[in-house]
N, C-alpha and C. Protein backbone atom coordinates (compact mmCIF):
# COMPACT_ATOMS: atom_id res chain seq x y z
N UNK A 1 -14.66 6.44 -31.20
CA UNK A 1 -14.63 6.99 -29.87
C UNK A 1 -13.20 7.06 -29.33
N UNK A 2 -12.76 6.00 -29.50
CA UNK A 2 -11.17 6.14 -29.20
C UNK A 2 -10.18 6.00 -30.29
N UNK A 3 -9.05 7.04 -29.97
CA UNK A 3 -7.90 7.34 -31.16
C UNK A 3 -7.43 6.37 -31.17
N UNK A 4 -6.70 5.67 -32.20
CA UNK A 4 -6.09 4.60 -31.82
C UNK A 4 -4.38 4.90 -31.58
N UNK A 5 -3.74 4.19 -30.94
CA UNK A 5 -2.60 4.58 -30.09
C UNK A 5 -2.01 3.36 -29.36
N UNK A 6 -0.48 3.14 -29.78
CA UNK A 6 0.02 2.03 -29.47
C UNK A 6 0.69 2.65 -27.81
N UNK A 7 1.20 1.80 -26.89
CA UNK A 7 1.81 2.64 -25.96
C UNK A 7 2.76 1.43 -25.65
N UNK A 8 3.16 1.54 -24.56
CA UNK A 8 4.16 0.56 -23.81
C UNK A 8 3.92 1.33 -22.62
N UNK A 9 3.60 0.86 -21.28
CA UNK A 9 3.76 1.37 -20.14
C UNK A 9 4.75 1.05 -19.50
N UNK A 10 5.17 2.65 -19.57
CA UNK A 10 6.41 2.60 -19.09
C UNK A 10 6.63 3.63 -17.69
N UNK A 11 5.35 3.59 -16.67
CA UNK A 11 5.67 4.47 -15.67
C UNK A 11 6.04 3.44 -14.91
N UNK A 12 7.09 3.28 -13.85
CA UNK A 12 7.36 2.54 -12.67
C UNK A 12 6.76 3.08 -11.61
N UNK A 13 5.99 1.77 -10.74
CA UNK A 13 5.05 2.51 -10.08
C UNK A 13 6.23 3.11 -8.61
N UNK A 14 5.46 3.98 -7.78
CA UNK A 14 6.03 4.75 -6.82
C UNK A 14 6.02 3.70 -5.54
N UNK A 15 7.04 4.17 -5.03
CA UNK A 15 6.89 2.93 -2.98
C UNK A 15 6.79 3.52 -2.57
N UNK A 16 6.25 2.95 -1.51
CA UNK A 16 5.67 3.91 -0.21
C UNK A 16 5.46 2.48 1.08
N UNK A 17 5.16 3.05 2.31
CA UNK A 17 5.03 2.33 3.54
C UNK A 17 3.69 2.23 3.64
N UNK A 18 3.12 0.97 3.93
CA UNK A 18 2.12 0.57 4.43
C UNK A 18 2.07 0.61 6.20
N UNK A 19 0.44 0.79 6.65
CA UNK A 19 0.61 0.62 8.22
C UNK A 19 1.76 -0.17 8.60
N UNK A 20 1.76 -1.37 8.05
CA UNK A 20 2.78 -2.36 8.63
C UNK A 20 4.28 -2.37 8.60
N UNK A 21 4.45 -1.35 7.96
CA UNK A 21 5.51 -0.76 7.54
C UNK A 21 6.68 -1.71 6.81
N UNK A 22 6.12 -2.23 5.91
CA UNK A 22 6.27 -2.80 4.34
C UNK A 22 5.82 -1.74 3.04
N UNK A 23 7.19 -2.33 2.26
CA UNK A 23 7.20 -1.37 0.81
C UNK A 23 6.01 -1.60 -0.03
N UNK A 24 4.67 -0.97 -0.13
CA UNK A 24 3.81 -1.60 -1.08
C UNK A 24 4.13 -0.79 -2.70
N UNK A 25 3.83 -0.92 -3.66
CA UNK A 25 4.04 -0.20 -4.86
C UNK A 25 2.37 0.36 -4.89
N UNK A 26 2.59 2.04 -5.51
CA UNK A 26 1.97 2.73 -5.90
C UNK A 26 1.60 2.76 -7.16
N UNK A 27 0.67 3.00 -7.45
CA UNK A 27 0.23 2.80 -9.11
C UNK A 27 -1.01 3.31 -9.57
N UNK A 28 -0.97 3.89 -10.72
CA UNK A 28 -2.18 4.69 -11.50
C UNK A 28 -3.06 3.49 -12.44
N UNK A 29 -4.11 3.07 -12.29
CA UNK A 29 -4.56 2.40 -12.85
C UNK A 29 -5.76 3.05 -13.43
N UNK A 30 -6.59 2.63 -14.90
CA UNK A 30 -7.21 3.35 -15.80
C UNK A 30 -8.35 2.34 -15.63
N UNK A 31 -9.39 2.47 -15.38
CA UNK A 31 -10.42 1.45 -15.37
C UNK A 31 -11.59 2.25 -16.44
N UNK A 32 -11.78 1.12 -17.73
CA UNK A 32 -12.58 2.02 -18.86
C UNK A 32 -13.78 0.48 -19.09
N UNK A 33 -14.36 1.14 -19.80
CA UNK A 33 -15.29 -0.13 -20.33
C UNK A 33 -16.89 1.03 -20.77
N UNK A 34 -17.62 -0.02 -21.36
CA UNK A 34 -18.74 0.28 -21.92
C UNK A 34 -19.75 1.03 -20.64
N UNK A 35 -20.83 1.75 -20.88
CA UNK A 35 -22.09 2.03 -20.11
C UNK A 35 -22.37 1.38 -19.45
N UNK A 36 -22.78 0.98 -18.06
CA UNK A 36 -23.34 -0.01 -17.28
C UNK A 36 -22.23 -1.34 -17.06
N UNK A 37 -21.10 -1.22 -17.16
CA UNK A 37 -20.07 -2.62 -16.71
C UNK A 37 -19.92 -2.63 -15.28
N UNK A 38 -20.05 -1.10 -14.47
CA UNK A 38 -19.92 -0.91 -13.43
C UNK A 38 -18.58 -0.40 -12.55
N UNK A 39 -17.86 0.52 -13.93
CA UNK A 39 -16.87 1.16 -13.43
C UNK A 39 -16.95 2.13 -12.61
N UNK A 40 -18.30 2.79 -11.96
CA UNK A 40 -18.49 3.80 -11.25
C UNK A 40 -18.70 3.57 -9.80
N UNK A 41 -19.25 2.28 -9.77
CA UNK A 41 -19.45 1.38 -8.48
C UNK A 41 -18.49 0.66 -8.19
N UNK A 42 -17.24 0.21 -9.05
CA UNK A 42 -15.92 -0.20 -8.39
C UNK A 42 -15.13 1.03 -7.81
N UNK A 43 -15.05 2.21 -8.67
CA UNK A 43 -14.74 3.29 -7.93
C UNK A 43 -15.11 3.56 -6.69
N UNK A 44 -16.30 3.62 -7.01
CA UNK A 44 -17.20 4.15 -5.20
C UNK A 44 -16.62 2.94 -4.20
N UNK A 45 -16.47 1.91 -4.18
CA UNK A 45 -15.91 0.92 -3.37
C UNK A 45 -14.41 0.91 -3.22
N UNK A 46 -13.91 1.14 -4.07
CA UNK A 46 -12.25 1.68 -3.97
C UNK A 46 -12.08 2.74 -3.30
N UNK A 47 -12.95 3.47 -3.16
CA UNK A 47 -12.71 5.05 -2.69
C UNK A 47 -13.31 5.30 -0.78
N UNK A 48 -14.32 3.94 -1.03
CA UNK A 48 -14.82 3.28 0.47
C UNK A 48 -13.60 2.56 1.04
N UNK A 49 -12.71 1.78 0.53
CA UNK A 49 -11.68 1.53 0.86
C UNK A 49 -10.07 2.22 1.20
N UNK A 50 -10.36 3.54 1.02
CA UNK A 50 -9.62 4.69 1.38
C UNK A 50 -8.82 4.49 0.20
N UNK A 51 -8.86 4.02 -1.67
CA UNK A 51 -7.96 4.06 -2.22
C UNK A 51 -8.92 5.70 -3.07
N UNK A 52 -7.35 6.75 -3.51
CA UNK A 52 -7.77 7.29 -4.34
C UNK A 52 -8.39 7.45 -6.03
N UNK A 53 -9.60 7.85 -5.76
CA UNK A 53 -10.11 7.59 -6.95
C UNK A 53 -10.59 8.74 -7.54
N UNK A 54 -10.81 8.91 -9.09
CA UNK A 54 -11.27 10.23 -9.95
C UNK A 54 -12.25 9.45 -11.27
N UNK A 55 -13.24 9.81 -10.92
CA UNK A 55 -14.09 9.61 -11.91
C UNK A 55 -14.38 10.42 -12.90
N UNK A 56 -14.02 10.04 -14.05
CA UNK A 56 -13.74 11.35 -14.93
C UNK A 56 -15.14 11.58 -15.45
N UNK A 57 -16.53 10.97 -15.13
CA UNK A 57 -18.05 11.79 -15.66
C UNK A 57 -18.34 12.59 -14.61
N UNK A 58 -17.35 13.05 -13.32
CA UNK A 58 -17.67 14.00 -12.39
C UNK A 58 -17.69 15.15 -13.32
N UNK A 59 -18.11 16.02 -12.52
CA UNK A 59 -18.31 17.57 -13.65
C UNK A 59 -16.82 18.17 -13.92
N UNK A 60 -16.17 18.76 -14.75
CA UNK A 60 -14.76 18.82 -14.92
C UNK A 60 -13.48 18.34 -15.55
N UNK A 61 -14.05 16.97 -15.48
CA UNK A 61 -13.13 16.40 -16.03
C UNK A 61 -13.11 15.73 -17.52
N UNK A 62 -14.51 16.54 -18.04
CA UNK A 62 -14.44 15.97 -19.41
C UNK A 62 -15.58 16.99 -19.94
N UNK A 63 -15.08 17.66 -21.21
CA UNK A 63 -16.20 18.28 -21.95
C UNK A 63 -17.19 17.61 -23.23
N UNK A 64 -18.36 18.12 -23.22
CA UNK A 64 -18.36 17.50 -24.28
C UNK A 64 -18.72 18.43 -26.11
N UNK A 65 -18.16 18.07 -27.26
CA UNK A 65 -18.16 18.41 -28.04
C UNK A 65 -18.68 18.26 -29.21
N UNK A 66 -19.32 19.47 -30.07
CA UNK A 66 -20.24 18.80 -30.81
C UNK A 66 -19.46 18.97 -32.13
N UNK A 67 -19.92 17.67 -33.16
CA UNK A 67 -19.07 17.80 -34.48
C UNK A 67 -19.64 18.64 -35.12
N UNK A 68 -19.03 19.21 -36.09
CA UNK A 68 -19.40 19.96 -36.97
C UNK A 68 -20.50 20.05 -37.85
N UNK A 69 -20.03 18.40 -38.73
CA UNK A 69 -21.23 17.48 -39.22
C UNK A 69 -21.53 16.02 -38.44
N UNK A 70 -22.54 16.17 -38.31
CA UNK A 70 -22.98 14.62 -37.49
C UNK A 70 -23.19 13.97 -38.75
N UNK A 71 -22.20 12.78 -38.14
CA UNK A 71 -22.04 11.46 -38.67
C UNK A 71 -23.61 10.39 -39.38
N UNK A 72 -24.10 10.88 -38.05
CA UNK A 72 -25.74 10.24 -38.22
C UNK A 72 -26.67 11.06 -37.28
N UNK A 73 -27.96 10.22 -36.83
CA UNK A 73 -28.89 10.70 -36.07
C UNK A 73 -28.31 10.36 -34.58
N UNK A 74 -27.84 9.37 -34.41
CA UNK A 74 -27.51 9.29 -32.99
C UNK A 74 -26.40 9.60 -32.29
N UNK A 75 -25.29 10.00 -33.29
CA UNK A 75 -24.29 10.19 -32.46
C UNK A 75 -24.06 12.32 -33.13
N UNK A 76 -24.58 12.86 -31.97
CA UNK A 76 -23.65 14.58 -32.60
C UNK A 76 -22.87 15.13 -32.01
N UNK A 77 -21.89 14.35 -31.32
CA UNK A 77 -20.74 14.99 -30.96
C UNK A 77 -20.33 14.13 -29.57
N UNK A 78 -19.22 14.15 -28.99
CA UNK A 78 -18.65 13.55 -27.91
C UNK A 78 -18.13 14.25 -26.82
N UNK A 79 -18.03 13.31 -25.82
CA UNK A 79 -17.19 14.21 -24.47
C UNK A 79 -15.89 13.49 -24.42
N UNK A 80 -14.93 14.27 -24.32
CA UNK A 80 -13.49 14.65 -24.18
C UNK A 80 -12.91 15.06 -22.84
N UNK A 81 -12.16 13.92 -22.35
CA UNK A 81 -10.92 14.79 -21.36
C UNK A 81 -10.52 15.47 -21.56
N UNK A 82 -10.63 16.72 -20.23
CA UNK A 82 -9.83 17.83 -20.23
C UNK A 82 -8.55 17.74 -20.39
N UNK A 83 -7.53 17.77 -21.20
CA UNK A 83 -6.55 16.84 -21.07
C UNK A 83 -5.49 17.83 -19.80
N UNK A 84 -5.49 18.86 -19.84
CA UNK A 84 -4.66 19.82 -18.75
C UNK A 84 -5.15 19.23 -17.10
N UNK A 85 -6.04 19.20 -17.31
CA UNK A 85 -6.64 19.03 -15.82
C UNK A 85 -6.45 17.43 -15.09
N UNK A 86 -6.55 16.06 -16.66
CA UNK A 86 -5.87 14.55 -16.48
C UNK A 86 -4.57 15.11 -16.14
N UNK A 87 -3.58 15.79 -16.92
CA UNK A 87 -2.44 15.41 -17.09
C UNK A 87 -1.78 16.14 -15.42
N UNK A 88 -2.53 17.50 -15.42
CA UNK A 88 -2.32 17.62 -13.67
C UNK A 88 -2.47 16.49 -12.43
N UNK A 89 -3.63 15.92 -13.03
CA UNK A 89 -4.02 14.83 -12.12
C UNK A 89 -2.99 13.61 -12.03
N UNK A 90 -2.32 13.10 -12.96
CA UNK A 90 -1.23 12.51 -13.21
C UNK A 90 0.14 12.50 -12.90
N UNK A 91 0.48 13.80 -12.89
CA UNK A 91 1.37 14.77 -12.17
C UNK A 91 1.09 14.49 -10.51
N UNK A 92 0.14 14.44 -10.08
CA UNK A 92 0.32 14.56 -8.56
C UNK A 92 0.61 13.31 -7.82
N UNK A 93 0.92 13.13 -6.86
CA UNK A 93 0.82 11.88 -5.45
C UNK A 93 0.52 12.25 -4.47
N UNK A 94 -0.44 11.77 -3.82
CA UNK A 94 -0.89 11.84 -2.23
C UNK A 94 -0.12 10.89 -2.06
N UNK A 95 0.19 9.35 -2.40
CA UNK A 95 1.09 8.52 -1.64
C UNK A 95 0.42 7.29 -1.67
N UNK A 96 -1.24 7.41 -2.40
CA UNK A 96 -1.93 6.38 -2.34
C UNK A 96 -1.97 5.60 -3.69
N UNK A 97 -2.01 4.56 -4.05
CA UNK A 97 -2.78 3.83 -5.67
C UNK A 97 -4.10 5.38 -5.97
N UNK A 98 -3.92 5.34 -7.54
CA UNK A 98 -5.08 6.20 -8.09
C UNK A 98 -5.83 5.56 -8.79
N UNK A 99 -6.97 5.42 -9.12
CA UNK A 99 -8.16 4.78 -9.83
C UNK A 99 -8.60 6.10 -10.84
N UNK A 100 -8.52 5.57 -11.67
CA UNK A 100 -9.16 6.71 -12.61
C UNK A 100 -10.31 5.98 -13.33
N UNK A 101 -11.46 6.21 -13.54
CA UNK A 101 -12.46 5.79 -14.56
C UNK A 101 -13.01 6.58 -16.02
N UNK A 102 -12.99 5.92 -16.85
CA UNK A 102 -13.62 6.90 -18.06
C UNK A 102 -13.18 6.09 -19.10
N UNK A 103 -14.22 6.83 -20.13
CA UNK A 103 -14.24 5.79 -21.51
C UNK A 103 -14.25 6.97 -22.52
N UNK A 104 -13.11 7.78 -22.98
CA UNK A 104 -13.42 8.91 -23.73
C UNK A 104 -12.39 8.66 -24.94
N UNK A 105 -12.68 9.46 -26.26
CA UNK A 105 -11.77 9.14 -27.25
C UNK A 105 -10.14 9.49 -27.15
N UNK A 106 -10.59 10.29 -26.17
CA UNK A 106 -8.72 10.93 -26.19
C UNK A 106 -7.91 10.14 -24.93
N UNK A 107 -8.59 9.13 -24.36
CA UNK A 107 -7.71 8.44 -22.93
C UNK A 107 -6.59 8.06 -23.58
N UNK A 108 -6.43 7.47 -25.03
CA UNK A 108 -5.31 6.82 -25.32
C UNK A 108 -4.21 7.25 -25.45
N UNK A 109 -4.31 8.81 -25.56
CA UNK A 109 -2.68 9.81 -25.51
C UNK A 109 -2.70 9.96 -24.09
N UNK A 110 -3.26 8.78 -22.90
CA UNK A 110 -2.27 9.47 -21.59
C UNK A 110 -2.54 7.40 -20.98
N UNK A 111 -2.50 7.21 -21.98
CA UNK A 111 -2.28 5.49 -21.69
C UNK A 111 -0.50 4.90 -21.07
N UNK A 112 0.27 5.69 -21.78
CA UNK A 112 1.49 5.59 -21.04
C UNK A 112 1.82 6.24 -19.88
N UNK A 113 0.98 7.08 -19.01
CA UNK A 113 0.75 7.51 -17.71
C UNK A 113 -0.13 6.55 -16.79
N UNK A 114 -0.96 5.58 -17.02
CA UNK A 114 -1.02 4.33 -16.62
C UNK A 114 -0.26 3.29 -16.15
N UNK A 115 -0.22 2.58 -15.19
CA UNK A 115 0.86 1.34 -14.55
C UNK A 115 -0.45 0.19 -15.39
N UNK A 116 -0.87 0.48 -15.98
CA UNK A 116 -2.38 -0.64 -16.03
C UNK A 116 -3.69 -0.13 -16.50
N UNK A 117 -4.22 -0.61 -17.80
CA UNK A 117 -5.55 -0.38 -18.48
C UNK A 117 -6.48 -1.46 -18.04
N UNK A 118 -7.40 -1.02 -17.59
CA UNK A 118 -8.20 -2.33 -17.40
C UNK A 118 -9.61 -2.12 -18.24
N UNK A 119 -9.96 -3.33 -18.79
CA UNK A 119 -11.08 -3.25 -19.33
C UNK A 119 -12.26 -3.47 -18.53
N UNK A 120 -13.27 -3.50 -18.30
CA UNK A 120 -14.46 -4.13 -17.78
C UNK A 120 -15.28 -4.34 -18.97
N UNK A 121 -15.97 -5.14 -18.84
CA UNK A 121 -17.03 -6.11 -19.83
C UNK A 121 -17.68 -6.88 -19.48
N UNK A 122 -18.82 -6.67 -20.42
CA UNK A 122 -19.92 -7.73 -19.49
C UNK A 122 -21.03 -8.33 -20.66
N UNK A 123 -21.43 -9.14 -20.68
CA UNK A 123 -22.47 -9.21 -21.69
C UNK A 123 -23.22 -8.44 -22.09
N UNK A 124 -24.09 -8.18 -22.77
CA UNK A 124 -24.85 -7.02 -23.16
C UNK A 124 -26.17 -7.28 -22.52
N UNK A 125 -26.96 -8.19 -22.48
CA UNK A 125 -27.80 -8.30 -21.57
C UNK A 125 -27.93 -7.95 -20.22
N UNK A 126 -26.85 -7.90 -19.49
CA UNK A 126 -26.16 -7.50 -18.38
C UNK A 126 -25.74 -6.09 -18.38
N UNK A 127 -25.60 -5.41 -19.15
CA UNK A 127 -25.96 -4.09 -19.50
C UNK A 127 -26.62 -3.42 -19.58
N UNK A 128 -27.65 -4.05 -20.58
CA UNK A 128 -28.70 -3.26 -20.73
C UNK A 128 -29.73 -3.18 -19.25
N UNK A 129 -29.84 -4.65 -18.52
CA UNK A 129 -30.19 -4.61 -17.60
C UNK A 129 -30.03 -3.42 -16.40
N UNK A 130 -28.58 -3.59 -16.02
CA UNK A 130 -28.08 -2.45 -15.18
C UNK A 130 -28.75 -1.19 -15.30
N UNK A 131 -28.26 -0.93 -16.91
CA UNK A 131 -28.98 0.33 -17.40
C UNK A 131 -30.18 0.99 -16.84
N UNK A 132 -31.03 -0.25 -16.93
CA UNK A 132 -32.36 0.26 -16.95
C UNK A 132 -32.59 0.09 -15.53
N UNK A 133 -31.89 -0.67 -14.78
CA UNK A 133 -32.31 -0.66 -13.09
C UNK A 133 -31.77 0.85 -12.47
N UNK A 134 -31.01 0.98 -13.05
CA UNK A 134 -29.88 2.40 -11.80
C UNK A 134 -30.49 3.61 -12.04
N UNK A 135 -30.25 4.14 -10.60
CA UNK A 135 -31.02 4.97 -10.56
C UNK A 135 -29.73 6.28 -10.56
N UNK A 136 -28.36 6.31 -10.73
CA UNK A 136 -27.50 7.82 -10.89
C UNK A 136 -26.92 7.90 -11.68
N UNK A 137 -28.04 7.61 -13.37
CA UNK A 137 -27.12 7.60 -14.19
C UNK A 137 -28.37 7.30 -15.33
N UNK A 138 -28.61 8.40 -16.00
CA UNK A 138 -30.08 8.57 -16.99
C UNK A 138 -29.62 7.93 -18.05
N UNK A 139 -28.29 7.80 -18.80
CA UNK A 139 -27.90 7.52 -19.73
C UNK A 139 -28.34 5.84 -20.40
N UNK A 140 -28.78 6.10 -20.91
CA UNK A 140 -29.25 4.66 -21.61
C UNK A 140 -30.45 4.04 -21.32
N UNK A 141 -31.41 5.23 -21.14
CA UNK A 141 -32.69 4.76 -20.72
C UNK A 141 -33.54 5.02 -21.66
N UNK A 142 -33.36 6.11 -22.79
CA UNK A 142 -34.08 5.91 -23.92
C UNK A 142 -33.42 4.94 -25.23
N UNK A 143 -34.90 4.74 -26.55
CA UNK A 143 -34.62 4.11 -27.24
C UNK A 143 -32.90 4.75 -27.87
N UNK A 144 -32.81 6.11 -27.95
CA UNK A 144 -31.73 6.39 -28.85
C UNK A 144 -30.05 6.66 -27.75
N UNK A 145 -30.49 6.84 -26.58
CA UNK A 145 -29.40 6.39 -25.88
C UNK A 145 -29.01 4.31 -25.55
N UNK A 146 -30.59 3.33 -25.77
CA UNK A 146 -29.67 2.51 -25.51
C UNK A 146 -28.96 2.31 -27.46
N UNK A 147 -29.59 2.51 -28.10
CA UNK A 147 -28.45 2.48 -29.98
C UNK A 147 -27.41 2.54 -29.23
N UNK A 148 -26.94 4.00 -28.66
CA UNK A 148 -25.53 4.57 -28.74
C UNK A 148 -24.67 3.25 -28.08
N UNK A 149 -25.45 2.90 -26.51
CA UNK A 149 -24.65 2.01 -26.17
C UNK A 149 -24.31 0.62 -27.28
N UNK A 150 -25.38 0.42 -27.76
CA UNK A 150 -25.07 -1.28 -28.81
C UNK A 150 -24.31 -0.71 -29.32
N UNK A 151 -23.87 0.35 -30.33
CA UNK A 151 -23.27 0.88 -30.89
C UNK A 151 -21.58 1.01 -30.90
N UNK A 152 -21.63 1.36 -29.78
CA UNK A 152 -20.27 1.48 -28.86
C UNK A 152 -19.97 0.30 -28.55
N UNK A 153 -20.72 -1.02 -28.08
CA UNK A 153 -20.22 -2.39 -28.04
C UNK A 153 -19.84 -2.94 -29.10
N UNK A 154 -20.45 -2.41 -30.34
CA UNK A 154 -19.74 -3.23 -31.65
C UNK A 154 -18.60 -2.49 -31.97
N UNK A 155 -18.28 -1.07 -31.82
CA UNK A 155 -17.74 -0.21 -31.95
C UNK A 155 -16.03 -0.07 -31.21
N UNK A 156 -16.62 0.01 -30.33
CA UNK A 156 -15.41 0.93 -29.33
C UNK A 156 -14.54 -0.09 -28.58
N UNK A 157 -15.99 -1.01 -27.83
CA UNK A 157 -15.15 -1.91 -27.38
C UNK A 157 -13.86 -2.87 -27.37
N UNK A 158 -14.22 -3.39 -28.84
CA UNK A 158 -13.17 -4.00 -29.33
C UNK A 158 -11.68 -3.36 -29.35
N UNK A 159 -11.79 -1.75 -29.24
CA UNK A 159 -10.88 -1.02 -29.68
C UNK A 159 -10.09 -0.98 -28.14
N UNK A 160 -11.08 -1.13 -27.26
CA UNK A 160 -10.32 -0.95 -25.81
C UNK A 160 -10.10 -2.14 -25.55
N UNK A 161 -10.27 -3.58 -25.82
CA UNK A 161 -9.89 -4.96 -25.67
C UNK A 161 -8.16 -4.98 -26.82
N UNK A 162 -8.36 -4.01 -27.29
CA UNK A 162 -6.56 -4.39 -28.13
C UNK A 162 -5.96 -3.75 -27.63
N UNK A 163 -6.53 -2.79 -26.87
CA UNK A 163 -5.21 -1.95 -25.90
C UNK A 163 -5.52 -1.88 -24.82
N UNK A 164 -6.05 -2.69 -23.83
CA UNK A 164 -6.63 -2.73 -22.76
C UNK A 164 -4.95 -4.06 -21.82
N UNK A 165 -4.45 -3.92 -21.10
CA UNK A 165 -3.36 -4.89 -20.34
C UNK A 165 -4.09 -5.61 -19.43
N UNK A 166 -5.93 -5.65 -18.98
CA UNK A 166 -6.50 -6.14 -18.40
C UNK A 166 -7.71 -6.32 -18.59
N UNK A 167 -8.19 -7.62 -18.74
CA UNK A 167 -9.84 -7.36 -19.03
C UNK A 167 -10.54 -8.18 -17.93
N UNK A 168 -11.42 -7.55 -17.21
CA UNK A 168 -12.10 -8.22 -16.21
C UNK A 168 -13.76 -8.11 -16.19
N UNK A 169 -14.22 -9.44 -15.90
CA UNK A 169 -15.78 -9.90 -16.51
C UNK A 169 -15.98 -9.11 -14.81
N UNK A 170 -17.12 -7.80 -15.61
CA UNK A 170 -17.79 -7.30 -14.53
C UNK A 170 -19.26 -7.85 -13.94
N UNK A 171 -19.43 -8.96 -15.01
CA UNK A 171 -21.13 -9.52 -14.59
C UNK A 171 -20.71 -10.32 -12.99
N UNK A 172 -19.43 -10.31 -12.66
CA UNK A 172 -19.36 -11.02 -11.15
C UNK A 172 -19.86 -9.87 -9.99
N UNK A 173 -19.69 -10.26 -9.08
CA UNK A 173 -20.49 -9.53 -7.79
C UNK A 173 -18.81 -8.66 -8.03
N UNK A 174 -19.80 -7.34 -7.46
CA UNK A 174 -18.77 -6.14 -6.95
C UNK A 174 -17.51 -6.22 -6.31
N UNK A 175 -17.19 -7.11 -5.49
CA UNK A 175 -16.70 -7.38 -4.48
C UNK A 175 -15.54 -7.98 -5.30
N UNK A 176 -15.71 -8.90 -6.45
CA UNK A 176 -14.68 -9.48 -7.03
C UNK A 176 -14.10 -8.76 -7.95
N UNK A 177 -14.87 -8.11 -8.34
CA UNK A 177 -14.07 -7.08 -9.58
C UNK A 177 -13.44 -5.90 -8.77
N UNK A 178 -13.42 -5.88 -7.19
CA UNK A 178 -12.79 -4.64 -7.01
C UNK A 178 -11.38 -5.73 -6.22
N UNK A 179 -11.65 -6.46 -6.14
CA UNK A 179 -10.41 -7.63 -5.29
C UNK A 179 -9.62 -7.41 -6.52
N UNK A 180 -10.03 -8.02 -7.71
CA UNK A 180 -9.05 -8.11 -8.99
C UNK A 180 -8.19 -6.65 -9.18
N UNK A 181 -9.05 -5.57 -9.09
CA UNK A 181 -8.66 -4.66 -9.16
C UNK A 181 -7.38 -4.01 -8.48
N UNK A 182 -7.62 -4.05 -7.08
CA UNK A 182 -6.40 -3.64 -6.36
C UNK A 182 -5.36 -4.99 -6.11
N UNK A 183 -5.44 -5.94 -6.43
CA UNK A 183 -4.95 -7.39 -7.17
C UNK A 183 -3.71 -6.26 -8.55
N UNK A 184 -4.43 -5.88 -9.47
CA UNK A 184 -3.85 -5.74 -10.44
C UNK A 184 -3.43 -4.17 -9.82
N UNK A 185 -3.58 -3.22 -9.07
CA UNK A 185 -2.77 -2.10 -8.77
C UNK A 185 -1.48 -2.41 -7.95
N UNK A 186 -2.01 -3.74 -7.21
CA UNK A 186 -0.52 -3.64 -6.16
C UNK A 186 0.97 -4.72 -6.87
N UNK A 187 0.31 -4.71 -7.88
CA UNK A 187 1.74 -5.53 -8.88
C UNK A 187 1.78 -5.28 -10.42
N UNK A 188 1.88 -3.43 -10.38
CA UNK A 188 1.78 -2.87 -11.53
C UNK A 188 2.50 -3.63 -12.33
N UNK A 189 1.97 -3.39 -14.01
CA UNK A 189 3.19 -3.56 -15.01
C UNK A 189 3.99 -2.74 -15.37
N UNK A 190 5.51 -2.75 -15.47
CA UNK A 190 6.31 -1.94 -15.68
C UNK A 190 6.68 -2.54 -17.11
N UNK A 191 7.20 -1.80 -18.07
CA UNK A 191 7.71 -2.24 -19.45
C UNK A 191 9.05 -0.69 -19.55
N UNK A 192 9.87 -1.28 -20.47
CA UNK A 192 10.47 -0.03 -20.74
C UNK A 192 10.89 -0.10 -22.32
């Protein structure tokens, strides 16, 4: 699912004035993780908090593609960032922190446009659970969508825990994983 790809983040995040009129640092942060960790509901709460956010399973921002030959029965093809339409998105500033969410194979060629990768993770029981409770989000409610997800936990995950600069246990209440979150946007990592 994901290319593999070494990076160094090397964007310095942007300043800007807060109400109080203190320098806060600006910063693009990548929030990825498995089906059901609850990267879509830290968004929605980041975005309740007036920070900007882009969820990349909105319509647009990711196609999806079918392989040529399928690998097996459950997996025939993947969805892909648009990468013109990320890399515009990347390109811009309103002036605020950006939240981006998504778990796609190609995030890792725009990982050095990141101040910060964060992982989310959660047990799998805690997954599957979610899964099957939520109601805006069909994915993983049959037998061969939840495979894909186990699949992707033995799979993918690991691959976003070696290049991930943050990993945060999403089985905590909402509230803490979005504290950590803008925690880890307002004291980006810079590397050069």
């Amino acid at each position: 699912m994901l290319e593999g790809h070494s990076r160094t983040l090397a964007h310095t995040a942007t300043l800007s004035l807060d109400h109080s009129g203190s320098v806060v640092p600006m910063s693009r942060i990548l929030v990825t993780g498995m089906s059901g960790t609850g990267k879509s509901s830290a968004l929605s709460e980041l975005g309740r908090r007036g920070y900007r956010v882009v969820d990349t399973d909105d319509p647009g921002w990711r196609e999806y593609r079918e392989y040529v030959e399928s690998p097996n029965e459950v997996r025939r093809g993947e969805w892909l960032w648009v990468e013109e339409r990320i890399t515009g998105l990347l390109d811009s500033d309103d002036g605020r922190s950006l939240f981006v969410q998504g778990c796609v194979r190609n995030q890792s060629k725009f990982y050095d446009r990141f101040n910060a990768v964060v992982l989310l993770s959660a047990p799998v029981d805690v997954i599957l659970d979610r899964i099957a409770r939520r109601t805006t989000n069909n994915y993983g409610k049959t037998p061969v969508g939840r495979a894909m997800i186990l699949d992707d936990l033995a799979r993918v995950e690991p691959l976003l825990r070696a290049n991930c600069t943050h990993e945060l246990d999403a089985s905590r209440p909402l509230d803490e994983v979005v504290a950590d979150l803008i925690a880890i946007a307002s004291r980006p990592i810079t590397t050069s």
